[in-house]
C-alpha atoms as a PDB file:
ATOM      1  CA  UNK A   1      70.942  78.721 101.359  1.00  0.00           C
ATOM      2  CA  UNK A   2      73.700  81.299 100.924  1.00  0.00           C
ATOM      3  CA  UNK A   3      72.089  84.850  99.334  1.00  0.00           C
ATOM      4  CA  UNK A   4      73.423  87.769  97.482  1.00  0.00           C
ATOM      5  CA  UNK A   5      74.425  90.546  99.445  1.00  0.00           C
ATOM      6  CA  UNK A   6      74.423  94.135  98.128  1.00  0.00           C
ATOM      7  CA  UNK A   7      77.688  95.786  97.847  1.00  0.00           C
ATOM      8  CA  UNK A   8      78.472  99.107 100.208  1.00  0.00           C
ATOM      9  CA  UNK A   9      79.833 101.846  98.158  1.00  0.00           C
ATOM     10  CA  UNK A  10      81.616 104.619  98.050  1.00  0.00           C
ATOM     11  CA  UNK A  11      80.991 107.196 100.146  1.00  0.00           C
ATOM     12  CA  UNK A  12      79.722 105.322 103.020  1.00  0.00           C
ATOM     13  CA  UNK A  13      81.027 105.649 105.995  1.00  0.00           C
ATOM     14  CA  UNK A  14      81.544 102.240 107.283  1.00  0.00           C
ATOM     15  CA  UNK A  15      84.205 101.595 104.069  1.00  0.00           C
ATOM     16  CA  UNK A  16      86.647 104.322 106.147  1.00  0.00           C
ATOM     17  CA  UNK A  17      86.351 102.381 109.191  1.00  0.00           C
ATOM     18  CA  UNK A  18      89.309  99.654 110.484  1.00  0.00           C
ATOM     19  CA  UNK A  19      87.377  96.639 111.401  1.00  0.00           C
ATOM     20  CA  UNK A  20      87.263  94.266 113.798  1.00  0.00           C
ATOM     21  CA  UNK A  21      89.177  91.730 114.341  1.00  0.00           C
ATOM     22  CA  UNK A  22      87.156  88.190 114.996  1.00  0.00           C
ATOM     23  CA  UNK A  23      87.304  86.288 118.118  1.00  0.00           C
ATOM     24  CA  UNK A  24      88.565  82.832 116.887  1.00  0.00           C
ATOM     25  CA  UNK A  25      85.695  81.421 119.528  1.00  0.00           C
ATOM     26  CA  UNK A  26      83.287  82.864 116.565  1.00  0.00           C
ATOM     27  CA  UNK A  27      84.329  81.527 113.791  1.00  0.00           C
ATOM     28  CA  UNK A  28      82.210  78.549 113.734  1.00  0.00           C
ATOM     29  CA  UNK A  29      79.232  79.827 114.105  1.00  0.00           C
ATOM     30  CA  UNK A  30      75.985  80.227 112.175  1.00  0.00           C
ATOM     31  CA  UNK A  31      76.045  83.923 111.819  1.00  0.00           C
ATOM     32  CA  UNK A  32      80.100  84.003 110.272  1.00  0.00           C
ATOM     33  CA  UNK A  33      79.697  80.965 108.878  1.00  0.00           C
ATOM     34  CA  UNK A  34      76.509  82.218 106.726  1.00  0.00           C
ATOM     35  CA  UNK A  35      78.508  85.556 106.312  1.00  0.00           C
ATOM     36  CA  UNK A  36      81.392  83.672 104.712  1.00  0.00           C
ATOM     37  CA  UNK A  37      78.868  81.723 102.386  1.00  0.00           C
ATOM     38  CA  UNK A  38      77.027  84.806 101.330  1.00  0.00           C
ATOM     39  CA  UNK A  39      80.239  86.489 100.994  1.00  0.00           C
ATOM     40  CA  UNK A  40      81.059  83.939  98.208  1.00  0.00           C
ATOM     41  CA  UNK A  41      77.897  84.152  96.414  1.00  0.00           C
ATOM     42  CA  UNK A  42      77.823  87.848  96.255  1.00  0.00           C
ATOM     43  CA  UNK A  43      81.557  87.290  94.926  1.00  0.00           C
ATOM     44  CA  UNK A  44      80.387  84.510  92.664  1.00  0.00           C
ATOM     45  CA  UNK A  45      77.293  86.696  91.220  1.00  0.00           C
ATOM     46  CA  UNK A  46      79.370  89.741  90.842  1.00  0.00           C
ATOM     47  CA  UNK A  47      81.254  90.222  87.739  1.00  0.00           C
ATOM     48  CA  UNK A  48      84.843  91.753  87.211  1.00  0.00           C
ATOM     49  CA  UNK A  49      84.850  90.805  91.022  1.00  0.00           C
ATOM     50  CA  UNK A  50      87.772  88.593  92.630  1.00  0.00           C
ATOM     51  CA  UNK A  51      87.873  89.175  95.899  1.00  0.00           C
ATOM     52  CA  UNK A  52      85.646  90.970  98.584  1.00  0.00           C
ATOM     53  CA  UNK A  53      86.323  92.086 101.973  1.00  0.00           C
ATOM     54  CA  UNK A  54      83.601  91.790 104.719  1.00  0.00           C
ATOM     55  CA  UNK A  55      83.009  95.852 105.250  1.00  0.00           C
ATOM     56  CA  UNK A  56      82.230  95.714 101.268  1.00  0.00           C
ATOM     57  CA  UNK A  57      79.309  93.779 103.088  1.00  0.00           C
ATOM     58  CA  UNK A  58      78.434  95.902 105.972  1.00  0.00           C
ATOM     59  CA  UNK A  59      80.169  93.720 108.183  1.00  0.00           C
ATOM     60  CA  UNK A  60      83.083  95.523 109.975  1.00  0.00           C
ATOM     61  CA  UNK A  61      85.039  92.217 110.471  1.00  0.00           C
ATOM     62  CA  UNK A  62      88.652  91.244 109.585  1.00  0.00           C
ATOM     63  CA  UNK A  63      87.735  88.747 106.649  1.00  0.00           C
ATOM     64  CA  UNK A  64      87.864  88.857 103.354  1.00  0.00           C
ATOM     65  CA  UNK A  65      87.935  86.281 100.680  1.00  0.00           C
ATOM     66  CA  UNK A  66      89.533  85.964  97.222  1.00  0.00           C
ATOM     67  CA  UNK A  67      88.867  83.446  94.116  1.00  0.00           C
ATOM     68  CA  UNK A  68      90.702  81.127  93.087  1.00  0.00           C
ATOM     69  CA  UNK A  69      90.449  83.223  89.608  1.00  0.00           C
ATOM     70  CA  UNK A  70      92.977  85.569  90.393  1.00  0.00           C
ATOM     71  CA  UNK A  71      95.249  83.183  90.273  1.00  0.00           C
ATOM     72  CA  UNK A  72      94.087  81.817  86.785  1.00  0.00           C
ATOM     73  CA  UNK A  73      95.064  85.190  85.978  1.00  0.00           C
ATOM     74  CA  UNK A  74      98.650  85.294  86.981  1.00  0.00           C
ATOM     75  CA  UNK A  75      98.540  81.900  85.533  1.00  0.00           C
ATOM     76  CA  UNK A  76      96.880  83.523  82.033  1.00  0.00           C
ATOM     77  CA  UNK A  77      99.518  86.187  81.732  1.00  0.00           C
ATOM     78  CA  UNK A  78     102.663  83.643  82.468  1.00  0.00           C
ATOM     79  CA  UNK A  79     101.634  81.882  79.707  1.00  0.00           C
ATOM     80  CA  UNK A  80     101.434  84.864  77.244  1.00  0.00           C
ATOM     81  CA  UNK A  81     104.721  85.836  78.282  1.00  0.00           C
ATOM     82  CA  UNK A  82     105.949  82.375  77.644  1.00  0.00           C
ATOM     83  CA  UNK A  83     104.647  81.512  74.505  1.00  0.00           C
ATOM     84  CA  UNK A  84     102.895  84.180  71.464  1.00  0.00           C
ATOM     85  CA  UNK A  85      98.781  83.092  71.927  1.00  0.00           C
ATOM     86  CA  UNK A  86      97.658  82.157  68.641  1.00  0.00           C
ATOM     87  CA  UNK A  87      94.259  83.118  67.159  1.00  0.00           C
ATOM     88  CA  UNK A  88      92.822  79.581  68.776  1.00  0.00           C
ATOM     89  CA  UNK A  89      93.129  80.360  71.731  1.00  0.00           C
ATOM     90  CA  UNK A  90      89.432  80.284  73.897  1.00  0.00           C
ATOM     91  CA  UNK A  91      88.067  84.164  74.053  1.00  0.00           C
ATOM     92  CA  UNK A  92      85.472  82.783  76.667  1.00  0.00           C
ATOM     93  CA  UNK A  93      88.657  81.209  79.337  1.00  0.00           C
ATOM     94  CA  UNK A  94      87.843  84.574  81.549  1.00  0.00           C
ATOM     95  CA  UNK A  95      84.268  83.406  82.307  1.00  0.00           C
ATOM     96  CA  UNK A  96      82.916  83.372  85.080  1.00  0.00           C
ATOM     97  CA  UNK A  97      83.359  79.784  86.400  1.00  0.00           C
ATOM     98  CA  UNK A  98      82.801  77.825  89.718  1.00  0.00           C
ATOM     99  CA  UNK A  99      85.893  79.435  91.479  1.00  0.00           C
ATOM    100  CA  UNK A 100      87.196  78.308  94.396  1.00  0.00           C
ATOM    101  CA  UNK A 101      87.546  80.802  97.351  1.00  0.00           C
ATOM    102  CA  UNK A 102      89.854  81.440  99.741  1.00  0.00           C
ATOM    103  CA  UNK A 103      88.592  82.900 103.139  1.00  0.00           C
ATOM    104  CA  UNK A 104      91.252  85.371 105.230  1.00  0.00           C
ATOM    105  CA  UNK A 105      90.039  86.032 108.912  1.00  0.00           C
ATOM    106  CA  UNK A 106      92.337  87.945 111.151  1.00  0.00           C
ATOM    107  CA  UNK A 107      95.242  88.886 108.327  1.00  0.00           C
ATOM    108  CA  UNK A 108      98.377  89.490 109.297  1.00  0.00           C
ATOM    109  CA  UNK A 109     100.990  90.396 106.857  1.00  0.00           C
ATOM    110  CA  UNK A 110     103.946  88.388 107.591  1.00  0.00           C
ATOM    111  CA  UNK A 111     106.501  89.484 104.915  1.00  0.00           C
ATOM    112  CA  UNK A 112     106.259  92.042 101.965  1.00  0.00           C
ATOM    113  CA  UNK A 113     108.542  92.531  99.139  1.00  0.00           C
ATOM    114  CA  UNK A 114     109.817  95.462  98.671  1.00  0.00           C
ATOM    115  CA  UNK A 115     109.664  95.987  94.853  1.00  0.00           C
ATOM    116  CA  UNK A 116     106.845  97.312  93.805  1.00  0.00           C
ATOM    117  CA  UNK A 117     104.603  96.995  90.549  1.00  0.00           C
ATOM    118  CA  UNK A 118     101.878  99.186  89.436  1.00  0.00           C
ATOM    119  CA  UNK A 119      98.932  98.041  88.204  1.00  0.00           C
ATOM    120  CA  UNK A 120      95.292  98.543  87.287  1.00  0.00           C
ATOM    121  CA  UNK A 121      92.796  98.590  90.057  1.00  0.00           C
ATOM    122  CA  UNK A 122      89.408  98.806  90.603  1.00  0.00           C
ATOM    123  CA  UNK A 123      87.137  98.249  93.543  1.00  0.00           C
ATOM    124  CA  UNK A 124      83.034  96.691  93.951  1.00  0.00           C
ATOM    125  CA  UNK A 125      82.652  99.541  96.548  1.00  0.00           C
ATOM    126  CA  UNK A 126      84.032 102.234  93.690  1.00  0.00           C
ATOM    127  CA  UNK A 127      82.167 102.135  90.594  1.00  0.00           C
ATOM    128  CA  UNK A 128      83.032 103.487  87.323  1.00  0.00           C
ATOM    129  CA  UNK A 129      86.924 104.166  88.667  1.00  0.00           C
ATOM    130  CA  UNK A 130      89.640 102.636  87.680  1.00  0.00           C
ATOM    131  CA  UNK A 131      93.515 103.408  88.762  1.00  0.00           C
ATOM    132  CA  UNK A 132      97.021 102.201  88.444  1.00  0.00           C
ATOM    133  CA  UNK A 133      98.299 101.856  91.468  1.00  0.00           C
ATOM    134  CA  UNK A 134     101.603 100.671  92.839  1.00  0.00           C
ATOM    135  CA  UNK A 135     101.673  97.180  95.261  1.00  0.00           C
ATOM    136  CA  UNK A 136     104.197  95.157  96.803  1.00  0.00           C
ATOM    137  CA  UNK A 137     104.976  92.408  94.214  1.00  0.00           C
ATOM    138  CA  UNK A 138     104.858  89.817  96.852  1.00  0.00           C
ATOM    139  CA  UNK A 139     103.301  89.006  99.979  1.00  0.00           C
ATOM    140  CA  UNK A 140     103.031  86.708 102.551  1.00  0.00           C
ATOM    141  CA  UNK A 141     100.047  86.411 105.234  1.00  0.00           C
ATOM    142  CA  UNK A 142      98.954  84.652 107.934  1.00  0.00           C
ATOM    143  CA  UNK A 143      95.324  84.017 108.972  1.00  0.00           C
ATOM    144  CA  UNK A 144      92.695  82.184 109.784  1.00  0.00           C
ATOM    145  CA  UNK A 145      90.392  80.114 107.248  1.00  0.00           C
ATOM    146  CA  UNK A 146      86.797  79.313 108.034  1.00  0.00           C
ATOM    147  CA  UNK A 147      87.404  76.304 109.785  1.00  0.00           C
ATOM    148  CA  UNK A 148      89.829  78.197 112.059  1.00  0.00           C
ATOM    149  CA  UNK A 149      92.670  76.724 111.077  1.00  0.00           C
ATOM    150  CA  UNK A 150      95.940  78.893 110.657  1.00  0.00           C
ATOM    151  CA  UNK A 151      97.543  79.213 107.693  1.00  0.00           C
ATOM    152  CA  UNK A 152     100.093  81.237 105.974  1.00  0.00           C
ATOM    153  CA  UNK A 153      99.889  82.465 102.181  1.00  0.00           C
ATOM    154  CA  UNK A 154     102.379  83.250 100.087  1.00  0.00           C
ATOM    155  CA  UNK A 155     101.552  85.375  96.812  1.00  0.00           C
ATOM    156  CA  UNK A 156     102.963  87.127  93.802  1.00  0.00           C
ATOM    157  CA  UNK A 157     101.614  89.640  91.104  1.00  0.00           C
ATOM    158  CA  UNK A 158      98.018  90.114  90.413  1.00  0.00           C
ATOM    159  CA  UNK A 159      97.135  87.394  93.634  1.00  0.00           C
ATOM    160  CA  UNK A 160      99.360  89.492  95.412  1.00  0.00           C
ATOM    161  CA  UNK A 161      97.827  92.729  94.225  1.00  0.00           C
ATOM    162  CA  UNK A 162      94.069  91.296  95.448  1.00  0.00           C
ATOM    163  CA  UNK A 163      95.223  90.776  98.390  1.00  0.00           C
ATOM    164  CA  UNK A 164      96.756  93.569  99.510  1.00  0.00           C
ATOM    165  CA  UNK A 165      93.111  95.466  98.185  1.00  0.00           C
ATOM    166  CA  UNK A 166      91.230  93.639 100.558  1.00  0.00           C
ATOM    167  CA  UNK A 167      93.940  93.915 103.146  1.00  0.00           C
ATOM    168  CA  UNK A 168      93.414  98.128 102.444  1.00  0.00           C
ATOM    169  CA  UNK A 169      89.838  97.373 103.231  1.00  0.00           C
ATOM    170  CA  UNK A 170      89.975  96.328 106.378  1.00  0.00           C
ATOM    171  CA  UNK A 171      91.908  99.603 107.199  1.00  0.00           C
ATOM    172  CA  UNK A 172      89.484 101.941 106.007  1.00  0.00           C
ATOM    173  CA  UNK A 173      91.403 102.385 103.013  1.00  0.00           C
ATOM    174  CA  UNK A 174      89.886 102.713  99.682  1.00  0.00           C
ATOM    175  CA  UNK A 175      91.844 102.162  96.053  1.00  0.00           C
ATOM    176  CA  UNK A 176      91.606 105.581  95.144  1.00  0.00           C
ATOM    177  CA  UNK A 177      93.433 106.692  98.016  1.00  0.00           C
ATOM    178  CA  UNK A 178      96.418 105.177  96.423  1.00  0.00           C
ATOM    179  CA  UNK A 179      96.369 105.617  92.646  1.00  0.00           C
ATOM    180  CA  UNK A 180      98.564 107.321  90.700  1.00  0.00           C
ATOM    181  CA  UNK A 181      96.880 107.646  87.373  1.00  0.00           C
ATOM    182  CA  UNK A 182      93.151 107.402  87.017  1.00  0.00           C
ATOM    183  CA  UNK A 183      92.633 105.432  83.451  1.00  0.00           C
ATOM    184  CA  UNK A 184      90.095 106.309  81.140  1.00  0.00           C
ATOM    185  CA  UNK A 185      87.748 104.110  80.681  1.00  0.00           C
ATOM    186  CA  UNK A 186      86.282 105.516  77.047  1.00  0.00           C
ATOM    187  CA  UNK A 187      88.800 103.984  75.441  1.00  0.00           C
ATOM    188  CA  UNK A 188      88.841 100.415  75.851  1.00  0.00           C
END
């Protein structure tokens, strides 16, 4: 049965590390595979959290996985820009829900827009921060899922955004190493 793992945070030293990359051999066994499924149901018990990169873990590994939520957010936001969201509209459609996940081993960014957006950020392993910070508005990667099967994964705004977080992660790189504005919280 997949457990809850606690979160590393800021300022320890294995978030500043690059990590590993996984020999594809690996990928099927118990230990990554029971990595991967605690993975999601830290991600799944954590809240405000849509994706989560193995050194968040304590596991300096190339993987990371993102839920399916983030893009029910891009989805979310088309739709307000589309159409004026009357008052019906279901407060609760954020909720946490039985997301999907999808597992990146090995990354490799494959193409990157150039134009860039910025954004509000914040990070599991950085509490009580929160940053806009400037991403590539889209992305494409290639990887491995947890079956070992290649893939490549195209993505746009906030999917693309997630992405490129957890990508930072497995650089050593934290969020606040690239924000430009640090938002106060206080107010909203």
């Amino acid at each position: 049965m997949a457990k809850i793992l606690p979160i590393v945070k800021e300022p320890n030293k294995s978030l500043r590390q690059r990590a590993k990359e996984l020999p594809l051999s690996e990928i099927s066994t118990a230990r990554v595979q029971k990595l991967i499924a605690n993975m999601k149901e830290t991600l799944k018990n954590t809240p405000n959290g849509v994706g989560l990169a193995a050194p968040q873990v304590g596991e300096s590994l190339r993987i990371f996985i993102v839920s399916e939520e983030a893009q029910e957010i891009d989805h979310q936001e088309n739709l307000q820009k589309k159409e004026q969201l009357n008052e019906t509209k279901n407060p609760d459609s954020r909720k946490k829900k039985n997301w999907k996940y999808y597992v990146f081993i090995n990354p490799a960014v494959k193409k990157i827009a150039r134009k860039k957006l910025a954004g509000p950020e914040g990070c599991l392993s950085v509490t009580d921060k929160y940053g806009l910070v400037k991403r590539n508005e889209k992305i494409t990667v290639q990887a491995y899922d947890e079956h070992g099967k290649k893939f490549i994964r195209g993505a746009s705004n906030f999917f693309a955004r997630v992405i490129q977080h957890e990508l930072d992660h497995l650089e050593g790189t934290l969020f606040i190493d690239k924000v430009d504005e640090y938002l106060d919280q206080s107010k909203t």
